[in-house]
N, C-alpha and C. Protein backbone atom coordinates (compact mmCIF):
# COMPACT_ATOMS: atom_id res chain seq x y z
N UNK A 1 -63.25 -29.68 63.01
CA UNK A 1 -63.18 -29.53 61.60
C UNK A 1 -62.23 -28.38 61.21
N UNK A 2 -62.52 -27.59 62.10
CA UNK A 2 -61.24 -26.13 61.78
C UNK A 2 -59.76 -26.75 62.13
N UNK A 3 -59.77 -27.63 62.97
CA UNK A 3 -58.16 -28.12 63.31
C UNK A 3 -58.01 -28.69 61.89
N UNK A 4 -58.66 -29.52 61.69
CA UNK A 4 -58.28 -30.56 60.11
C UNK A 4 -57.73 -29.42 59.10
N UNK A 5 -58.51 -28.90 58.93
CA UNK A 5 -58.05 -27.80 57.37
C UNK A 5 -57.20 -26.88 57.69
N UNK A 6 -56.91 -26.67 59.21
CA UNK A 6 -56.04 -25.77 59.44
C UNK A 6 -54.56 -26.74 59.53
N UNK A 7 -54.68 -27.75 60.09
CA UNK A 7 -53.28 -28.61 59.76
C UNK A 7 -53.27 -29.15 58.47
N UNK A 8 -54.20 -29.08 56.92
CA UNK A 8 -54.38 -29.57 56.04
C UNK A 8 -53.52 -28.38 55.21
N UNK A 9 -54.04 -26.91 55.81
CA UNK A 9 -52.97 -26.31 55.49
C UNK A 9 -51.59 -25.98 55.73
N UNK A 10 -51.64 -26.47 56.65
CA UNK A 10 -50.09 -26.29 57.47
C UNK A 10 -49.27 -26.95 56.62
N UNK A 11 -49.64 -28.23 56.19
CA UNK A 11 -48.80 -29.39 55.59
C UNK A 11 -48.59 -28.72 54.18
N UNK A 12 -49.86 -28.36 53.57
CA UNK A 12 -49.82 -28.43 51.81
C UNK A 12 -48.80 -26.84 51.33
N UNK A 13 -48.87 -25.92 52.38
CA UNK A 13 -48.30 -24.55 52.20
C UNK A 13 -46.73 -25.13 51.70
N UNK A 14 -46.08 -25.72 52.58
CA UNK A 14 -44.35 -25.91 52.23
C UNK A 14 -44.05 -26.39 51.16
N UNK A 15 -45.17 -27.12 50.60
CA UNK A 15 -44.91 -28.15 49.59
C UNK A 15 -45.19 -27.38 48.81
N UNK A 16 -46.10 -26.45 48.68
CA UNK A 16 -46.51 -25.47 47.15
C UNK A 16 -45.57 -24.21 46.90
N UNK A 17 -45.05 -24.24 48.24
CA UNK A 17 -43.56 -23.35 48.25
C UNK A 17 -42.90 -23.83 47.65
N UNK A 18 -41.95 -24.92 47.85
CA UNK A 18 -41.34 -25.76 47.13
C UNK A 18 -41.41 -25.63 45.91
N UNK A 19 -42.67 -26.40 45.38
CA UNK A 19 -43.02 -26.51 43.71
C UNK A 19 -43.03 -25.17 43.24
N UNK A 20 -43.19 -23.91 43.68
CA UNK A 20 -42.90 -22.74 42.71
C UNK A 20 -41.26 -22.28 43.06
N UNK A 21 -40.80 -22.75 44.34
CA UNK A 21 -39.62 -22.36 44.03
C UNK A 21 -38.75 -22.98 42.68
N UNK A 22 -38.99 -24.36 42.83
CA UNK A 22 -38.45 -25.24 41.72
C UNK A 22 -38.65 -24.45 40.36
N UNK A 23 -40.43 -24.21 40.30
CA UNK A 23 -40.36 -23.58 39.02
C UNK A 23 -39.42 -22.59 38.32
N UNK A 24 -39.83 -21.54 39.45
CA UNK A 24 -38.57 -20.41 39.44
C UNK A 24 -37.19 -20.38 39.29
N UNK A 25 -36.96 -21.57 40.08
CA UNK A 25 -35.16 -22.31 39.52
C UNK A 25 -35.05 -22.96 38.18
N UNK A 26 -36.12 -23.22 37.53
CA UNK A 26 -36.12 -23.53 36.23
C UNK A 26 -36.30 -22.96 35.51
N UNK A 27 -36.94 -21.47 35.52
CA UNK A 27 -37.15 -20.51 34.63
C UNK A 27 -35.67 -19.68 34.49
N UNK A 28 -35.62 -19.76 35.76
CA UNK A 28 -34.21 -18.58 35.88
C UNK A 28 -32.98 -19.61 34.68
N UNK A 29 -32.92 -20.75 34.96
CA UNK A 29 -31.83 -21.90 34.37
C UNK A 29 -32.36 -21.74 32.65
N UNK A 30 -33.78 -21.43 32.46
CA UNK A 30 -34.22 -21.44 31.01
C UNK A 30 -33.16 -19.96 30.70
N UNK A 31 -33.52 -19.32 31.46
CA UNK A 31 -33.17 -17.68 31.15
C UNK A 31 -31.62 -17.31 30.71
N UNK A 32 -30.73 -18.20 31.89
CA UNK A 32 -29.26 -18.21 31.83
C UNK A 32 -28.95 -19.14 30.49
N UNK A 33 -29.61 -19.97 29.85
CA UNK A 33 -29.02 -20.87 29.01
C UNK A 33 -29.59 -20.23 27.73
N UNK A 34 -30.63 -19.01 27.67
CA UNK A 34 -30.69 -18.47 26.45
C UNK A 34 -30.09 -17.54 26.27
N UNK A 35 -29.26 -16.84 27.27
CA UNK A 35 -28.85 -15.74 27.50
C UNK A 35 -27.30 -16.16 26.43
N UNK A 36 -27.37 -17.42 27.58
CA UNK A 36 -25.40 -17.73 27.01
C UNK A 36 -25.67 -18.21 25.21
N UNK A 37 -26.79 -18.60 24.99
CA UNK A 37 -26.99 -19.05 23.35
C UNK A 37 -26.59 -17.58 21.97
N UNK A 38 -27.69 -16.82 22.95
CA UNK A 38 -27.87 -15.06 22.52
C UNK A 38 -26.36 -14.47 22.67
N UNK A 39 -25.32 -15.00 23.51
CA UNK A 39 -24.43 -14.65 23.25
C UNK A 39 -23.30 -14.70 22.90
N UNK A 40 -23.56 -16.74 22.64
CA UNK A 40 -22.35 -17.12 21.57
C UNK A 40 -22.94 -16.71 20.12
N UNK A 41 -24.24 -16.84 19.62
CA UNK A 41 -24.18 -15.95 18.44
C UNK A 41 -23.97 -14.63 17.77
N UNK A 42 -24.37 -13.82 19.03
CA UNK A 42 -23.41 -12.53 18.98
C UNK A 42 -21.74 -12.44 18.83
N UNK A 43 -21.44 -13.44 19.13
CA UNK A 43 -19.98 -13.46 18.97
C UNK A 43 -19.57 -13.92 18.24
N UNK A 44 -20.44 -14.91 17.25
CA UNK A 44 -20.04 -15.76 15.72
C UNK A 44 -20.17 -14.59 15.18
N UNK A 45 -21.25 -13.42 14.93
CA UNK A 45 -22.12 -12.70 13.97
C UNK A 45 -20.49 -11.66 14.39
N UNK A 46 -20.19 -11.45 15.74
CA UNK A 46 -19.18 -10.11 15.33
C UNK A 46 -18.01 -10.33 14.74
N UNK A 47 -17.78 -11.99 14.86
CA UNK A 47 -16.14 -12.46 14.54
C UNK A 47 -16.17 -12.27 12.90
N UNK A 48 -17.81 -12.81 12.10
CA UNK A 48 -18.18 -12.56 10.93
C UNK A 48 -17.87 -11.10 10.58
N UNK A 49 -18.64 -10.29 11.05
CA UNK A 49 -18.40 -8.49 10.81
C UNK A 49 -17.42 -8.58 10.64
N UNK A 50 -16.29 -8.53 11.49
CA UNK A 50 -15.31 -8.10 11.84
C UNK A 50 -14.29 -8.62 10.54
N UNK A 51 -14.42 -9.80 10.33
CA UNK A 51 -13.92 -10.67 9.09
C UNK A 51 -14.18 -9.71 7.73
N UNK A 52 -15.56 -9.67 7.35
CA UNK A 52 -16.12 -8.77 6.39
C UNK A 52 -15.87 -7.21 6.45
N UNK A 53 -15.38 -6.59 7.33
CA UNK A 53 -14.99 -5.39 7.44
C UNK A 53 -13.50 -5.41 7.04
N UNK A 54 -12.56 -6.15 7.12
CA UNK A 54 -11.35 -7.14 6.77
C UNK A 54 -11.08 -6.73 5.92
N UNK A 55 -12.18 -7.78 5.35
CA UNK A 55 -11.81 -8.11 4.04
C UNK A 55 -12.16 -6.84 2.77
N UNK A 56 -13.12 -6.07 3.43
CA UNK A 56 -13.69 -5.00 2.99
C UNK A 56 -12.91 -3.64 2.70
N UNK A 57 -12.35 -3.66 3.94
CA UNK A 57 -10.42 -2.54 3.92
C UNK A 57 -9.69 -3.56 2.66
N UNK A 58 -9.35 -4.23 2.54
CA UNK A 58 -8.19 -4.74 1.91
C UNK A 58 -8.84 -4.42 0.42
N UNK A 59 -10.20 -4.90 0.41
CA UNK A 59 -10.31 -4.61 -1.28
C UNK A 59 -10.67 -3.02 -1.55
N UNK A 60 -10.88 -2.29 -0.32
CA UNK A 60 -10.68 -1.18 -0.92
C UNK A 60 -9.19 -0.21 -1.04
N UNK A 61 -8.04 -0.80 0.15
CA UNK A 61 -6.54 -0.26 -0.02
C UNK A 61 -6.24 -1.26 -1.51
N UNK A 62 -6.29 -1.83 -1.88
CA UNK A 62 -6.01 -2.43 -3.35
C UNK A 62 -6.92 -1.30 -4.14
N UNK A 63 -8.22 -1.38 -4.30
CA UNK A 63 -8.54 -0.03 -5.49
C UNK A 63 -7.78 1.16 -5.32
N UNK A 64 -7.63 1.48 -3.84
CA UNK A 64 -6.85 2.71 -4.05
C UNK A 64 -5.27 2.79 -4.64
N UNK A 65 -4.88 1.50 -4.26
CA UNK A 65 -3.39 1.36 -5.29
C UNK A 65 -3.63 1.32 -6.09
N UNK A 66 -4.67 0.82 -6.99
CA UNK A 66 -4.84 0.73 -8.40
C UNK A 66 -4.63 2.03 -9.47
N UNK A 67 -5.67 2.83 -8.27
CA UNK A 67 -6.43 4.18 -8.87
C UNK A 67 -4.95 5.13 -8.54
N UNK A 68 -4.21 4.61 -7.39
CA UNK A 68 -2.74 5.82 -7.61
C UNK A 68 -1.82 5.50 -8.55
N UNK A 69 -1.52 4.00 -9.02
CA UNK A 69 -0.95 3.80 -10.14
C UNK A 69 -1.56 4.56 -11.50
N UNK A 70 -2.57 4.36 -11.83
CA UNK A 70 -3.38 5.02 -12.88
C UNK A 70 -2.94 6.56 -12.63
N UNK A 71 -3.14 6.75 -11.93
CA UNK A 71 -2.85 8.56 -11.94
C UNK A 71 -1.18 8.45 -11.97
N UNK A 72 -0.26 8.15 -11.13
CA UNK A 72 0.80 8.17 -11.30
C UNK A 72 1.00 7.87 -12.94
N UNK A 73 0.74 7.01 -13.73
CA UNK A 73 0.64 6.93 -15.39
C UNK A 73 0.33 8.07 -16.02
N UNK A 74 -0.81 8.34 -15.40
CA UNK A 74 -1.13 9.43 -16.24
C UNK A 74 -0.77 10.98 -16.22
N UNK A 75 0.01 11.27 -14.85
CA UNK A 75 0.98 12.13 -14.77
C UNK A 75 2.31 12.18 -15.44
N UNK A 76 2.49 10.98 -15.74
CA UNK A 76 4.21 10.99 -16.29
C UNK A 76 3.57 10.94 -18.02
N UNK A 77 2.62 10.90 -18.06
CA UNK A 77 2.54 10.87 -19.43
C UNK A 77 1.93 12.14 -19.89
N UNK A 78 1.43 12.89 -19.00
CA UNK A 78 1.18 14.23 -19.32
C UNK A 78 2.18 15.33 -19.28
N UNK A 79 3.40 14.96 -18.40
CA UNK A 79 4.59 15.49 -18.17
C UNK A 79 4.90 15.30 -19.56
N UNK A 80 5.44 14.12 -20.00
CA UNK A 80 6.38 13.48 -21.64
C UNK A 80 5.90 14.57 -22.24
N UNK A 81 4.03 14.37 -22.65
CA UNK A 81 3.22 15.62 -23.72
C UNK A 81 4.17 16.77 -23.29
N UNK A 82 3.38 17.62 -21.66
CA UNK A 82 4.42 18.72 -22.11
C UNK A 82 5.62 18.56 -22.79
N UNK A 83 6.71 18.01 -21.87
CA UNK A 83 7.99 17.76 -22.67
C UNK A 83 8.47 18.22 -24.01
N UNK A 84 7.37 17.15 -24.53
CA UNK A 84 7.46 16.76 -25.98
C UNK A 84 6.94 18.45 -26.37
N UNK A 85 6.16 18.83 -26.35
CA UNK A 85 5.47 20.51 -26.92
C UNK A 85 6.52 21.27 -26.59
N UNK A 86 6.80 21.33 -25.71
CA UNK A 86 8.10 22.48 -24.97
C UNK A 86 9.40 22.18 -26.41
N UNK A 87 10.17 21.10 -25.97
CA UNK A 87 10.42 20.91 -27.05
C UNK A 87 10.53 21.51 -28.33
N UNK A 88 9.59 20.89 -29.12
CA UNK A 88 8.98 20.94 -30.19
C UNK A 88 8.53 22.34 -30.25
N UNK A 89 7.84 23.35 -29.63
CA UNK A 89 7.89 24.65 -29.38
C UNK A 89 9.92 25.59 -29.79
N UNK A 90 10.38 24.66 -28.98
CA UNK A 90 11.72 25.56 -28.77
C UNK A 90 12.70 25.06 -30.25
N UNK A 91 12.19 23.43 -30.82
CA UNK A 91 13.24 23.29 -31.74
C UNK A 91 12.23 24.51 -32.93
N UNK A 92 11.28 24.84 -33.12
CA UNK A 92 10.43 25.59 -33.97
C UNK A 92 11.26 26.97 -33.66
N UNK A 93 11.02 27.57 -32.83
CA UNK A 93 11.82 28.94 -32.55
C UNK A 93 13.03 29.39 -32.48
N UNK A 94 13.88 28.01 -32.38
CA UNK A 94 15.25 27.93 -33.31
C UNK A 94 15.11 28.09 -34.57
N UNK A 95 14.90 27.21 -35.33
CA UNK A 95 14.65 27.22 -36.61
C UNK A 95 13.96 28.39 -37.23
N UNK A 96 13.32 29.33 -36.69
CA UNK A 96 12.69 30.83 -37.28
C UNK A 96 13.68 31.50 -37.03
N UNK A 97 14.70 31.70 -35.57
CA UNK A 97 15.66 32.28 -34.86
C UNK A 97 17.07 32.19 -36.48
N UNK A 98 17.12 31.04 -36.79
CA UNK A 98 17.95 31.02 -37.45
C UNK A 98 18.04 31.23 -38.88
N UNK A 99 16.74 31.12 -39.46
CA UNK A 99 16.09 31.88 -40.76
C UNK A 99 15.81 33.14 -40.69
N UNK A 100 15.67 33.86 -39.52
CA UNK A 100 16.04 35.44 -39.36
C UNK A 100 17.00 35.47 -39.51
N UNK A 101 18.45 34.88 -39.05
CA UNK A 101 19.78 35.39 -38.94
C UNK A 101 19.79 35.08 -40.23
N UNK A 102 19.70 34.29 -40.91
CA UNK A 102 20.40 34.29 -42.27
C UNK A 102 19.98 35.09 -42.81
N UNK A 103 18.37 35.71 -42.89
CA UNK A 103 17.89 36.70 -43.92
C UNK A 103 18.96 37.98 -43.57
N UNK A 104 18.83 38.62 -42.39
CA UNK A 104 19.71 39.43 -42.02
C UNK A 104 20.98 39.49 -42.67
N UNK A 105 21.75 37.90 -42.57
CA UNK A 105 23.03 37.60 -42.99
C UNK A 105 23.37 38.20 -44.27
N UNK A 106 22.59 37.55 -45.33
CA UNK A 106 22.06 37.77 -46.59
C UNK A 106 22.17 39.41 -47.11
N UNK A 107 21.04 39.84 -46.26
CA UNK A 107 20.68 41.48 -46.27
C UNK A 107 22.15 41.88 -46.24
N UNK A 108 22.83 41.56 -45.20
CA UNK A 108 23.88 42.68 -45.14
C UNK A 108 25.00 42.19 -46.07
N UNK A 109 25.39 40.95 -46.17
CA UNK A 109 26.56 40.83 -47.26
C UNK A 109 25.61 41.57 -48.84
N UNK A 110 24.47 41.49 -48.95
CA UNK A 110 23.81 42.18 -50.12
C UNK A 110 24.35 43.68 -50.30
N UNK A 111 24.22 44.00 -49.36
CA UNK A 111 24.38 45.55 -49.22
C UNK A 111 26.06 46.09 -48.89
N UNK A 112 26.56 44.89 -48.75
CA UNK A 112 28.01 45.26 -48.44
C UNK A 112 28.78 44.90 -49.99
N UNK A 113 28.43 44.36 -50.69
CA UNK A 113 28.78 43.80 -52.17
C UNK A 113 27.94 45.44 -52.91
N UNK A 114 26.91 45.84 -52.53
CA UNK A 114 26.42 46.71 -53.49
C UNK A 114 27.35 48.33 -52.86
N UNK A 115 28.02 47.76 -51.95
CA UNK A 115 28.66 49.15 -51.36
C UNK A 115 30.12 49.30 -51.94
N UNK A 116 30.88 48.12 -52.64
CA UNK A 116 32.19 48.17 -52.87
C UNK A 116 32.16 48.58 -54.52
């Protein structure tokens, strides 16, 4: 009776080897085929990022042209103002410059008529 179960095991051992090796070759094959899934979507999701980061620079180098045009405007138009005051400052201080000289002018032919 000990020979029977001892060759009953002899036989059934290889075969239950077998069936978990198989298993194990099928787990490992589950493992590699989620692996490669996990990592073509990682590679849709970065080609996406990467797209959206893109596109993300471009609309912000466009605001920043926007925003240097705007200032460039608004420098040349703060320049004109001065300009224009400077100006307008200097044609004013002519015009006093030259209503002094005449009073002066005045004054002295006055006094040169009251001298003859």
């Amino acid at each position: 009776m000990k020979h029977v179960l001892l060759l009953i095991a002899a036989l059934t051992l290889p075969l239950t080897m077998t069936a978990c090796s198989k298993q194990t070759e099928e787990a490992a094959q589950a493992t590699v085929d989620s692996a490669q899934a996990d990592a073509q979507v990682a590679t849709e999701n970065a080609a996406e990022a990467t797209a959206n980061a893109a596109e993300a620079t471009a609309d912000a180098a466009q605001t920043a042209a926007v925003v240097t045009a705007g200032a460039a405007i608004n420098a040349a138009d703060a320049i004109g103002d001065a300009a224009a005051g400077a100006t307008e400052a200097a044609a004013t201080a002519t015009a006093n410059a030259a209503g002094a000289t005449e009073a002066a002018a005045t004054e002295v032919a006055a006094d040169a008529k009251a001298a003859q």
